[in-house]
Protein backbone atom coordinates (compact mmCIF):
# COMPACT_ATOMS: atom_id res chain seq x y z
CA UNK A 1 -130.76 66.79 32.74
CA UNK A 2 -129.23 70.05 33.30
CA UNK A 3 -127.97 72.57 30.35
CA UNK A 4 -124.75 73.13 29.71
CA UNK A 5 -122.61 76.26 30.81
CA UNK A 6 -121.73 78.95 28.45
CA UNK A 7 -120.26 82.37 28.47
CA UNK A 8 -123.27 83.82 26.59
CA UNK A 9 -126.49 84.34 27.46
CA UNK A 10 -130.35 85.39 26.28
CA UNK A 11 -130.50 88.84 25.41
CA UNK A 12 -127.03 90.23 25.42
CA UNK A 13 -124.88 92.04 23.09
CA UNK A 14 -122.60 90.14 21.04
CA UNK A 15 -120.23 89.90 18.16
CA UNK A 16 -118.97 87.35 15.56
CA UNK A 17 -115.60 87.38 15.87
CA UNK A 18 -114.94 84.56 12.76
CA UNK A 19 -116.19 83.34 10.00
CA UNK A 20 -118.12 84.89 7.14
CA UNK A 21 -120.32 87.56 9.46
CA UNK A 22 -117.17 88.36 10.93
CA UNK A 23 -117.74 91.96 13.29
CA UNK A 24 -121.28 91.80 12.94
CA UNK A 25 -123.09 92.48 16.15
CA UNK A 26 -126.64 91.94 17.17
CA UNK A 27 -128.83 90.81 20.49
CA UNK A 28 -128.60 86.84 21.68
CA UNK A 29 -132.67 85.66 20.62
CA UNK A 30 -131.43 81.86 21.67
CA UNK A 31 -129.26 79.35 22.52
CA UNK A 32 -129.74 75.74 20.95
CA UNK A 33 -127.06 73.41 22.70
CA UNK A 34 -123.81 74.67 21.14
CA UNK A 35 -125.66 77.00 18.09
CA UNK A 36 -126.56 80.93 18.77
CA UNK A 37 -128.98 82.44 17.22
CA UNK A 38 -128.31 86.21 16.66
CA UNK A 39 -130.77 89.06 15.84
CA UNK A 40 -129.76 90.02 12.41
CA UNK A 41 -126.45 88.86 11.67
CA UNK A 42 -127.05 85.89 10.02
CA UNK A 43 -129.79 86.02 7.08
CA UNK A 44 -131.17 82.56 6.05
CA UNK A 45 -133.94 82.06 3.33
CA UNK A 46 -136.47 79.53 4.00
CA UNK A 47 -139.52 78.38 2.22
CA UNK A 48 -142.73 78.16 4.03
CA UNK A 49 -145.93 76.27 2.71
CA UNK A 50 -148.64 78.44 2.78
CA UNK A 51 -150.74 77.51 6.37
CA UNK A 52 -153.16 79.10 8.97
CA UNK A 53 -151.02 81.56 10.92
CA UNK A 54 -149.45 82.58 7.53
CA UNK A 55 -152.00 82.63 4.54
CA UNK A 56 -149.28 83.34 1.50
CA UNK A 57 -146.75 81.03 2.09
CA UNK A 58 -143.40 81.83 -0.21
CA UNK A 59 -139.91 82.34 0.75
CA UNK A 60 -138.88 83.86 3.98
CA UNK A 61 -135.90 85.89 5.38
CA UNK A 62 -134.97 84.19 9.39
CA UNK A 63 -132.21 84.79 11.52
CA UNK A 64 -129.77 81.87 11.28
CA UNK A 65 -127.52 80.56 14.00
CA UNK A 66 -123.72 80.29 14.69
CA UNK A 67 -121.44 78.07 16.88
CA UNK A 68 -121.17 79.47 20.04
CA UNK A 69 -117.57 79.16 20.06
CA UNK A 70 -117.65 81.62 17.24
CA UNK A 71 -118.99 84.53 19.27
CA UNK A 72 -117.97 86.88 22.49
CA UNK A 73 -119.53 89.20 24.58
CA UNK A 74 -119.45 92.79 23.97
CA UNK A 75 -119.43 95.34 27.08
C-alpha cells in the first residue's frame, strides 16, 4: 500500500490559509492521511487518566490537526 501524494511535507513551514486559525504559521509535526498536524496553531484540550509515563493525569493542551487542503507552503 503506498501513501498518498501531497504538496506538504514533515518538517516544513506552513500556513493556514482558511478557517478559524486562519494566517497562523507553524512547523509540519505529521501527516495523518488527509489531516496535518501543525506545531502550535491549533490548541486542543484533552483529558488524560493519570498512568505510568505521566503520574498526575488532568487536562492537557496538544496540537490539533487540520485538513490538508486547508494549508500551503510558505518559502
Amino acid at each position: 500500500m503506498s501513501r498518498p501524494k501531497t504538496h506538504v511535507k514533515k518538517g516544513e513551514e506552513v500556513e493556514i490559509i482558511t478557517g478559524n486559525h486562519k494566517g497562523k504559521r507553524g512547523t509540519v509535526l505529521s501527516i495523518n492521511g488527509d489531516r496535518v498536524v501543525i506545531e502550535g496553531a491549533v490548541p486542543v484540550k484533552k483529558a488524560t487518566r493519570p498512568s505510568e509515563a505521566d503520574q498526575q493525569g488532568g487536562i492537557k493542551t496538544i496540537d490539533g490537526s487540520v485538513h490538508i487542503s486547508n494549508v500551503k507552503k510558505v518559502g
